[in-house]
N, C-alpha and C. Protein backbone atom coordinates (compact mmCIF):
# COMPACT_ATOMS: atom_id res chain seq x y z
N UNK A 1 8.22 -58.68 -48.86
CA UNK A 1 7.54 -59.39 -49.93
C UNK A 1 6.17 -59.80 -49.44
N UNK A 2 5.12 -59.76 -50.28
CA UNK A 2 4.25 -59.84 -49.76
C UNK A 2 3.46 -61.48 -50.95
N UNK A 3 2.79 -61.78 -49.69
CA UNK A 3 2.43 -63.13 -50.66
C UNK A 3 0.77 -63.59 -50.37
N UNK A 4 0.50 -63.85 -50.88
CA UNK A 4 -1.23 -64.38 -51.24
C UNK A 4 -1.78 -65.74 -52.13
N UNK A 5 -2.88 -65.87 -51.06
CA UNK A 5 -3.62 -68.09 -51.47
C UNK A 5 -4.17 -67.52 -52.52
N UNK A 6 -4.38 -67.87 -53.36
CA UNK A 6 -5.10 -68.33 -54.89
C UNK A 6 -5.70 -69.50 -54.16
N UNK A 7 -7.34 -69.17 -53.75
CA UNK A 7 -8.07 -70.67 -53.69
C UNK A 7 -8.35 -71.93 -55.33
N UNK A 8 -8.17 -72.80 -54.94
CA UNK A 8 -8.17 -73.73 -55.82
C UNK A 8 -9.75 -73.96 -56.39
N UNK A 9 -10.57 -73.06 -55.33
CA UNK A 9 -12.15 -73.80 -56.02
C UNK A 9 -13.15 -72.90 -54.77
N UNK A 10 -13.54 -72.20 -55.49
CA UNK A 10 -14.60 -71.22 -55.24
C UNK A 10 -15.83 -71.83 -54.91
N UNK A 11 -16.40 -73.03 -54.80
CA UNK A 11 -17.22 -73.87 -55.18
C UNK A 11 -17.00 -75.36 -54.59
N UNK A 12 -18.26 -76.06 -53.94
CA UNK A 12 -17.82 -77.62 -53.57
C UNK A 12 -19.09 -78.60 -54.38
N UNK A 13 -18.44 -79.39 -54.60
CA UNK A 13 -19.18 -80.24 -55.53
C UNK A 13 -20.73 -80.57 -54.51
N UNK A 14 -20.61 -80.02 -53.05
CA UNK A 14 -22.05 -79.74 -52.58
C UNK A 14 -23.05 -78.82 -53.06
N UNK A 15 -22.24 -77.21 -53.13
CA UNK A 15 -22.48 -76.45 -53.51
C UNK A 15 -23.38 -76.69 -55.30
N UNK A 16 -22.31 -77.05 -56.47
CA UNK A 16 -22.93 -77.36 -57.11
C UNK A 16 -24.36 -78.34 -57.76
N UNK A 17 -24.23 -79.02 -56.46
CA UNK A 17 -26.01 -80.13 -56.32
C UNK A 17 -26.54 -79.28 -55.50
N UNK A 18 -26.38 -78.19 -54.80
CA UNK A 18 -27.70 -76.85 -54.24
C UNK A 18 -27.93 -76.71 -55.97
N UNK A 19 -26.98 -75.89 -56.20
CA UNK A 19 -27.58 -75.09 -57.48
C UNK A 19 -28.17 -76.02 -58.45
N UNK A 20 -27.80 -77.16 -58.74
CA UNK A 20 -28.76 -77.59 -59.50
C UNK A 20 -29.98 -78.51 -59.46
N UNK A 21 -29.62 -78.72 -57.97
CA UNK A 21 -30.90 -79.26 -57.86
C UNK A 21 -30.64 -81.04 -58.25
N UNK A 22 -29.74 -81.17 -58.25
CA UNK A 22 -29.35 -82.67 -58.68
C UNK A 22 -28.09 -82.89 -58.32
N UNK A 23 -27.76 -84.26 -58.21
CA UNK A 23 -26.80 -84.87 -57.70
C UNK A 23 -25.28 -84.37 -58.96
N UNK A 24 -24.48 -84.16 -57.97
CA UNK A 24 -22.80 -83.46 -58.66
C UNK A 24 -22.45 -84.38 -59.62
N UNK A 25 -21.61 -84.21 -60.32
CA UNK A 25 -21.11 -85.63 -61.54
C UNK A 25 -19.62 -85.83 -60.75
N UNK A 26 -19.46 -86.89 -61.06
CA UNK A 26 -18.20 -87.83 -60.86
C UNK A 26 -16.87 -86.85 -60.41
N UNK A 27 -17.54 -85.81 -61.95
CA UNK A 27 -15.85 -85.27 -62.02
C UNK A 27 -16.14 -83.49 -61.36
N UNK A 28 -16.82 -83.49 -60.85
CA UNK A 28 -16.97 -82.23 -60.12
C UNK A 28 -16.38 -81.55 -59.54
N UNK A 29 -15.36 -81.75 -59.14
CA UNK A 29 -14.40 -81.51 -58.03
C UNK A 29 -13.70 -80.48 -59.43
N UNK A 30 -13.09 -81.32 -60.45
CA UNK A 30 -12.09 -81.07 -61.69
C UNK A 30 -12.59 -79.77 -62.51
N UNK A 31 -13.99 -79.99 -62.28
CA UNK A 31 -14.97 -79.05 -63.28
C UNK A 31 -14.91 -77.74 -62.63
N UNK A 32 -15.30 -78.10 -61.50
CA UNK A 32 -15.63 -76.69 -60.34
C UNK A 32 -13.85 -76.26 -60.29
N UNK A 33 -13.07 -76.49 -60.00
CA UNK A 33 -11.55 -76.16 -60.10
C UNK A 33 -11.59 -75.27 -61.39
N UNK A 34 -11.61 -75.89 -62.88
CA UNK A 34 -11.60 -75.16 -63.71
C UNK A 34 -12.12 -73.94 -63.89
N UNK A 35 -13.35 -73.99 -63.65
CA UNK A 35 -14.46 -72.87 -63.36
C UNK A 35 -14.00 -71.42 -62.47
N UNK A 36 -13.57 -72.34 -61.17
CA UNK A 36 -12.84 -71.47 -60.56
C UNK A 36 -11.94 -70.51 -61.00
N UNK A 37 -10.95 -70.74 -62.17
CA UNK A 37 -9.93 -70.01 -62.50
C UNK A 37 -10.57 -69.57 -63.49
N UNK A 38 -11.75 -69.82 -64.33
CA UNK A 38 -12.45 -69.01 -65.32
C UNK A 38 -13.08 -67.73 -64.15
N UNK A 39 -13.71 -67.77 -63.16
CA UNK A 39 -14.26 -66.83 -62.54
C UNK A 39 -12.85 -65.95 -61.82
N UNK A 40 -12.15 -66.28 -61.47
CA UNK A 40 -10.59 -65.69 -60.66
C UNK A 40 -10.16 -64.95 -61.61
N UNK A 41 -10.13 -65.20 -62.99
CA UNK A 41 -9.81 -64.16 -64.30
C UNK A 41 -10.46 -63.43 -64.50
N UNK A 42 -12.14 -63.52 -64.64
CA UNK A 42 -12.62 -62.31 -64.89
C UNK A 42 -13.11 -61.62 -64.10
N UNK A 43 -12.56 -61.69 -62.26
CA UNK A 43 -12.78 -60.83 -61.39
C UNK A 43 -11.01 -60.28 -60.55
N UNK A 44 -10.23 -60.32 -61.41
CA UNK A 44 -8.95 -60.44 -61.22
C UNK A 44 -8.74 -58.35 -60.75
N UNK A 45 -9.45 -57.49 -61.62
CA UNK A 45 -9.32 -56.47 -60.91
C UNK A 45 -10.14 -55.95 -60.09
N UNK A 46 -10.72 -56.81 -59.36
CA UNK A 46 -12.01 -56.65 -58.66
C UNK A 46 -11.50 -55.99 -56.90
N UNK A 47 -11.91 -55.42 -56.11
CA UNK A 47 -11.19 -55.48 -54.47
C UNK A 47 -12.07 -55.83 -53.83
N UNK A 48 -11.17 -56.76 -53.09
CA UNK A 48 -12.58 -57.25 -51.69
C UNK A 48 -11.18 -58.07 -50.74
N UNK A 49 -11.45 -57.84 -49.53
CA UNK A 49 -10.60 -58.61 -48.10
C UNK A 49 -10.92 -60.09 -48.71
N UNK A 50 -9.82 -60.64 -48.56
CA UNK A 50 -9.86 -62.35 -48.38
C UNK A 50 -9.11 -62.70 -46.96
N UNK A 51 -9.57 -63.58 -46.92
CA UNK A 51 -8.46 -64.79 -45.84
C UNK A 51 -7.53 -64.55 -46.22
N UNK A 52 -6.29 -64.71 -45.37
CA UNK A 52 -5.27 -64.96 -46.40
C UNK A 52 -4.33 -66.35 -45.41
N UNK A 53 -5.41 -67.03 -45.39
CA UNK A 53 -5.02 -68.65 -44.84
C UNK A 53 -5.72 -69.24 -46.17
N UNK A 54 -6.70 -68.67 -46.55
CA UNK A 54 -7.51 -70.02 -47.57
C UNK A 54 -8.03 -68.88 -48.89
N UNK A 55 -7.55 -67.70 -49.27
CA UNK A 55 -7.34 -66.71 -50.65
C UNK A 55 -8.97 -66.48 -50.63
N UNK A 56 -10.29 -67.04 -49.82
CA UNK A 56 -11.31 -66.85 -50.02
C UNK A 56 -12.08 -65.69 -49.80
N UNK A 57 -13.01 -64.86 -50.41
CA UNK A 57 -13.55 -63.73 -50.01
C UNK A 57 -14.51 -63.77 -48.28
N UNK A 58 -13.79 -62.57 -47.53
CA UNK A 58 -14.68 -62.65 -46.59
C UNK A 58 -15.93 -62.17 -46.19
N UNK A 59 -15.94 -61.40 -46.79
CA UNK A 59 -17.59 -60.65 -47.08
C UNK A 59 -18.56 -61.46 -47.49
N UNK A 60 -19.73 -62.43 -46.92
CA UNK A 60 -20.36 -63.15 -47.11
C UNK A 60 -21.08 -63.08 -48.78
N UNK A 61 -21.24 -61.89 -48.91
CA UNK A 61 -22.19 -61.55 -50.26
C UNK A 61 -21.08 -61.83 -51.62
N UNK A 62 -19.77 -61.44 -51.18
CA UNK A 62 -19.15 -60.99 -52.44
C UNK A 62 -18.61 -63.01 -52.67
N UNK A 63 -18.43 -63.43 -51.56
CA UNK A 63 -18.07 -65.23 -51.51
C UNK A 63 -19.47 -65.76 -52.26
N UNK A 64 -20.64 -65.31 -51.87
CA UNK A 64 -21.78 -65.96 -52.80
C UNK A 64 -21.74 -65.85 -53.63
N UNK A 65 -21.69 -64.76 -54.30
CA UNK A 65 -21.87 -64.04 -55.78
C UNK A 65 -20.25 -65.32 -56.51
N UNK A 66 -19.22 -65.16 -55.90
CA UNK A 66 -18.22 -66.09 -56.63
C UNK A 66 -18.49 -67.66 -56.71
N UNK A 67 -19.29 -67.93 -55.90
CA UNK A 67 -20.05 -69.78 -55.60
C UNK A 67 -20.53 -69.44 -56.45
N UNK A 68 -21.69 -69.03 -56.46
CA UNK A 68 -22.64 -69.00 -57.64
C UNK A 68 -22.10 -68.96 -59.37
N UNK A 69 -21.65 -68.04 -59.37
CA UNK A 69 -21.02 -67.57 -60.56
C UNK A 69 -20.52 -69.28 -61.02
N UNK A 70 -19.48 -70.05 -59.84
CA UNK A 70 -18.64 -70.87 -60.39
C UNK A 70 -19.99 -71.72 -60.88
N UNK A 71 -20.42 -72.14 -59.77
CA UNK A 71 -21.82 -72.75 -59.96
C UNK A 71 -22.42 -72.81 -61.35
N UNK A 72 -22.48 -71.48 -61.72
CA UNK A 72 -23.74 -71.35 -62.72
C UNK A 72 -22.40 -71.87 -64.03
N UNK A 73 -20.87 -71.71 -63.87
CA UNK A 73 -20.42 -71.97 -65.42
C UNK A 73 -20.22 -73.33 -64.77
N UNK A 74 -20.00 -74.10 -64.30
CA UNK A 74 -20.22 -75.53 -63.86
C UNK A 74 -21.11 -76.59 -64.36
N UNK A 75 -22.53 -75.45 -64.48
CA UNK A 75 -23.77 -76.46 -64.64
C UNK A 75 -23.66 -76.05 -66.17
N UNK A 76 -23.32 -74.93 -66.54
CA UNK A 76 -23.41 -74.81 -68.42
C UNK A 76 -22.59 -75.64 -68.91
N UNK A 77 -21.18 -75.88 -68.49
CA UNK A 77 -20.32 -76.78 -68.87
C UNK A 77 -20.84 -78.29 -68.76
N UNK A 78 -21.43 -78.73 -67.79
CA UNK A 78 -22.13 -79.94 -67.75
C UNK A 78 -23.24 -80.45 -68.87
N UNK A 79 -24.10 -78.86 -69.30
CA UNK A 79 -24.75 -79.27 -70.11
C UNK A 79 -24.21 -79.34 -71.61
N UNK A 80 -23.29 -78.62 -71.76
CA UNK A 80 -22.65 -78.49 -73.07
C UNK A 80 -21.21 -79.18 -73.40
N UNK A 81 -21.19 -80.16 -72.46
CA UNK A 81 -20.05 -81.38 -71.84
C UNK A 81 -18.70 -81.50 -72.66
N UNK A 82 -18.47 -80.12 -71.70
CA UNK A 82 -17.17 -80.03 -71.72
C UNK A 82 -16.61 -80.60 -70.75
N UNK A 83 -15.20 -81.10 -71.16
CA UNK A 83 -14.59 -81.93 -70.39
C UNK A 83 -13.27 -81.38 -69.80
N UNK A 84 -13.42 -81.04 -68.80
CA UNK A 84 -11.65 -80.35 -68.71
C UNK A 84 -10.41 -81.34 -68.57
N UNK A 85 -10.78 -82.20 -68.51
CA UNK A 85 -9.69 -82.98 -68.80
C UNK A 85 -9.26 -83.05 -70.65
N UNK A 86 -10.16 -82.30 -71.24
CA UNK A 86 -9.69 -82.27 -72.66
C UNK A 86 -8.99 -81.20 -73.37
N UNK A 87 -8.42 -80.44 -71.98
CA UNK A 87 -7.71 -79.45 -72.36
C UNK A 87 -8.05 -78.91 -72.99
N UNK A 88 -9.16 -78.25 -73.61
CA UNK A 88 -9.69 -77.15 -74.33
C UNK A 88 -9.96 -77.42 -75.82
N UNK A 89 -9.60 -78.70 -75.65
CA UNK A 89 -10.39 -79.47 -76.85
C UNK A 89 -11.15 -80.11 -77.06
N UNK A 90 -12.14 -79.89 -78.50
CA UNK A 90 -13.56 -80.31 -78.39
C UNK A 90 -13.39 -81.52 -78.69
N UNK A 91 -13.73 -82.85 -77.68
CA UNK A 91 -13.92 -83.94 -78.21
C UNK A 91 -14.75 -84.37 -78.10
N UNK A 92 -16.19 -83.99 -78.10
CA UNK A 92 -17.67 -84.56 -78.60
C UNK A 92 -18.14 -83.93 -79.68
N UNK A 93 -18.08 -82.83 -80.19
CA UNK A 93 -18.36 -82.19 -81.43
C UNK A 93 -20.05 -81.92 -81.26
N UNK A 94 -21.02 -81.24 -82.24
CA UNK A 94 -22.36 -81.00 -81.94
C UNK A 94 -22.58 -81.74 -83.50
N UNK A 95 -23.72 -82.92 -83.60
CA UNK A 95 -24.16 -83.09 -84.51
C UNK A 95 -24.87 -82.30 -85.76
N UNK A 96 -24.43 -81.84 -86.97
CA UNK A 96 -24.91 -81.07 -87.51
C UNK A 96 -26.19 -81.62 -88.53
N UNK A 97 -26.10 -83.41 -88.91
CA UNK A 97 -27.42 -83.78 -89.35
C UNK A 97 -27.34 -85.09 -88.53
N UNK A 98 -28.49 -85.61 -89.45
CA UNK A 98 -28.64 -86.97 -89.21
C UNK A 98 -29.42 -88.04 -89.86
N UNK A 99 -28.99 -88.94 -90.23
CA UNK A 99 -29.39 -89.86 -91.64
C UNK A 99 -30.36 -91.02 -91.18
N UNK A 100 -30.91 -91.30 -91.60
CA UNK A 100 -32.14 -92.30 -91.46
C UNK A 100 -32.62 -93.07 -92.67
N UNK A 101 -32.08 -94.09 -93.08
CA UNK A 101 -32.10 -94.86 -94.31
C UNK A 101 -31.45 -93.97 -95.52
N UNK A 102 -32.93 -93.51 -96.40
CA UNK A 102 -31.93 -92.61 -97.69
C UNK A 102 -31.84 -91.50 -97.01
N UNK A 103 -32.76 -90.89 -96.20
CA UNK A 103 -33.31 -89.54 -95.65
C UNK A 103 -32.58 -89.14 -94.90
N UNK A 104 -31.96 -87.81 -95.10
CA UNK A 104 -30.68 -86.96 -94.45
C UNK A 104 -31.63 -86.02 -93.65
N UNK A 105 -31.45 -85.42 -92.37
CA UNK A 105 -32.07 -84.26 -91.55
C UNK A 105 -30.84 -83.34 -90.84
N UNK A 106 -31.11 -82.06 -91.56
CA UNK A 106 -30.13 -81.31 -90.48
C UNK A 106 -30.91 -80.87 -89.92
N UNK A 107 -29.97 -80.62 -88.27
CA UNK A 107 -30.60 -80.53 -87.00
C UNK A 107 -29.93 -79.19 -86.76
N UNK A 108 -31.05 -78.63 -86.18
CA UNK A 108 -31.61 -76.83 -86.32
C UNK A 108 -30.44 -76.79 -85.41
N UNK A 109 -29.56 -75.42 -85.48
CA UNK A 109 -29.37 -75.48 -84.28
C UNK A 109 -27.88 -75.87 -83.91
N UNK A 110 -27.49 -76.87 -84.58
CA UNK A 110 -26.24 -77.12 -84.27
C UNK A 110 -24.87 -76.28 -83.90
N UNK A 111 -24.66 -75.30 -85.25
CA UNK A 111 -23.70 -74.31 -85.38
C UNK A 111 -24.09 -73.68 -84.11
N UNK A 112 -24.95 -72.99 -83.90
CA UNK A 112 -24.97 -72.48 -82.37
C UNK A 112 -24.19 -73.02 -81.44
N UNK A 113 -24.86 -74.34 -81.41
CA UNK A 113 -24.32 -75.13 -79.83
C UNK A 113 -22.96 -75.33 -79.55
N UNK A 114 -22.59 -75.27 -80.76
CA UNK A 114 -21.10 -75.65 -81.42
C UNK A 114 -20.41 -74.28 -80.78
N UNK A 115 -20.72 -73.33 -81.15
CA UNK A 115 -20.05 -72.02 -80.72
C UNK A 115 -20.12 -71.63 -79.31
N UNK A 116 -21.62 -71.92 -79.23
CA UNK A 116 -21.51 -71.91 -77.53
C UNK A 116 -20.37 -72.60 -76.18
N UNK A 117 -20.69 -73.79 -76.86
CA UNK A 117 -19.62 -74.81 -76.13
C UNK A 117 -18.28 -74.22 -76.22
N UNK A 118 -17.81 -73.99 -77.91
CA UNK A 118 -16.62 -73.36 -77.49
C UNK A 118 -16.43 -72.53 -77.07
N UNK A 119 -17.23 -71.23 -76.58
CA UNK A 119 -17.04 -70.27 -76.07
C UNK A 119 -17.40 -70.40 -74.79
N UNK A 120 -18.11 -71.55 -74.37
CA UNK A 120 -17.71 -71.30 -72.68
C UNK A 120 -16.75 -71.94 -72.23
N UNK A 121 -15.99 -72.93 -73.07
CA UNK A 121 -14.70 -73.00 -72.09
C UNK A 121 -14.07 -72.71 -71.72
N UNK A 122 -13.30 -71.55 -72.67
CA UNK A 122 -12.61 -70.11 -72.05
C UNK A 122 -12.96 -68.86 -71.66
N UNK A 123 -14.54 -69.00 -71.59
CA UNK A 123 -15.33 -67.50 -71.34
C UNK A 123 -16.38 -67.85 -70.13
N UNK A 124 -16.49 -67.05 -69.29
CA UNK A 124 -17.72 -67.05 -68.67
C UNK A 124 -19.07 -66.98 -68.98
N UNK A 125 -20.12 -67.84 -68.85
CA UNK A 125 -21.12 -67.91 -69.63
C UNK A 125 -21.79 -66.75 -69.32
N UNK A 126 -23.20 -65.70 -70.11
CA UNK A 126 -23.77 -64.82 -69.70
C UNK A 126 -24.28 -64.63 -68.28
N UNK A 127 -24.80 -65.88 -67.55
CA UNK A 127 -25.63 -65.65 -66.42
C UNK A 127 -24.66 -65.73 -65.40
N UNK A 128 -23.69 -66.39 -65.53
CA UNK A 128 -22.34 -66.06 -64.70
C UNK A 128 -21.72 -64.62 -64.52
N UNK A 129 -21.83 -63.92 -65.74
CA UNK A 129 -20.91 -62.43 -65.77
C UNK A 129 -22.47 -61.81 -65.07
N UNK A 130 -23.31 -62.34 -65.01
CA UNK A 130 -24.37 -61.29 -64.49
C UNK A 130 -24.23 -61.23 -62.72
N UNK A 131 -24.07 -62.58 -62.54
CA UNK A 131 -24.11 -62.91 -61.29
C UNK A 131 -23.35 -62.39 -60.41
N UNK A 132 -21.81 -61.63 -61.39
CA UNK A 132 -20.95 -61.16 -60.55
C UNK A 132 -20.61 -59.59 -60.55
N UNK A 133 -21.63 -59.56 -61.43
CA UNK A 133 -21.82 -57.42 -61.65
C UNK A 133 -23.06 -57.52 -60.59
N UNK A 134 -23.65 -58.08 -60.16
CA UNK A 134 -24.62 -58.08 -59.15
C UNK A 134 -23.81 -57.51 -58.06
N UNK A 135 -22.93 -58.05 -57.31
CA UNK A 135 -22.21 -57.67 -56.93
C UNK A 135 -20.73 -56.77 -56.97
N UNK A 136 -20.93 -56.21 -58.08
CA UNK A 136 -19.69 -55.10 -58.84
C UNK A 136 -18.33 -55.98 -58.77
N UNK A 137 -18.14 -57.15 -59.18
CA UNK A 137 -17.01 -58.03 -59.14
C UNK A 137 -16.51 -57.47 -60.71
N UNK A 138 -17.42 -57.62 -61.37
CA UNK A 138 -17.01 -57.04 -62.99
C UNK A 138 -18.04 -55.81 -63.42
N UNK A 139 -16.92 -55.17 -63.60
CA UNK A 139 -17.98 -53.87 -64.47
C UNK A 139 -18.56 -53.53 -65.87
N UNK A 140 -17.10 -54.37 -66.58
CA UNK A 140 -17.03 -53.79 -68.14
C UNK A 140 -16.72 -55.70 -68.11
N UNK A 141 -17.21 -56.34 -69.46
CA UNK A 141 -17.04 -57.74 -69.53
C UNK A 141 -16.88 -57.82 -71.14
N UNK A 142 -15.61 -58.13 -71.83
CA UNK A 142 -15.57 -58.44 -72.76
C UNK A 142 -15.92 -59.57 -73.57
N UNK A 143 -16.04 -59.70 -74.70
CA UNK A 143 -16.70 -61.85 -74.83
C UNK A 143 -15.59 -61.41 -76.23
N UNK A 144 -15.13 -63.10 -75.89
CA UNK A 144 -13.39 -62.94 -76.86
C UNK A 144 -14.26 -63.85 -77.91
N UNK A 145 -13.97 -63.60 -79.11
CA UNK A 145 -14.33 -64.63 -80.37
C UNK A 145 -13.44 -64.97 -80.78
């Protein structure tokens, strides 16, 4: 029988303040975990040597390309604040207007953000799936609606 680590987190909440250039959030650790198993899925038929003390890639390039990747859906999720503790449910919603005495304004834009958000919680964001065909981790990348 043969058996293999599933790393828990591709990514350290250090890692994620390189990439962005700013200090990690609170819940980083939780975020980057999640992320992790969003990137572990869509490089699931991928081949490359790991550890097999800690499931991590040993090939320096193909371990960057997976930091990064987590990295880059880490910082989209931050901006489009998703919460993984909300189990995949939207609980901030995207404002679609906004009222100011009698005067109603819809705000451009919304329905987008709205779709976006939901689609990166279970999808890898674009600059993520790029990051990891850079390195032939994914070849063919589907986007689920």
């Amino acid at each position: 029988m043969t058996s293999y680590v599933v790393p828990d987190m591709l990514a350290t909440s250090d890692d994620l303040a390189e990439w962005t250039k700013q200090a990690a959030p609170a819940n980083a650790d939780l975020v980057l975990r999640d992320c992790t198993t969003l990137v572990l899925d869509a490089t699931r038929t991928a081949c490359y040597e790991t550890d097999p003390a800690t499931g991590l890639a040993i090939d320096p390039n193909i371990a960057q390309a997976l930091n990064d990747a987590t990295c880059i859906q880490a910082a989209a999720w931050g901006k489009l604040g998703i919460d993984p503790l909300a189990g995949g449910i939207d609980t901030g919603g995207v404002k679609a207007s906004k009222s100011i005495g009698s005067a109603s304004f819809a705000i451009a834009g919304a329905a987008q953000t709205a779709a976006a958000k939901a689609f990166a919680t279970d999808n890898l964001v674009p600059a993520a799936v790029r990051r990891l065909r850079q390195q032939n981790l994914i070849t063919t990348f589907t986007r689920h609606t």
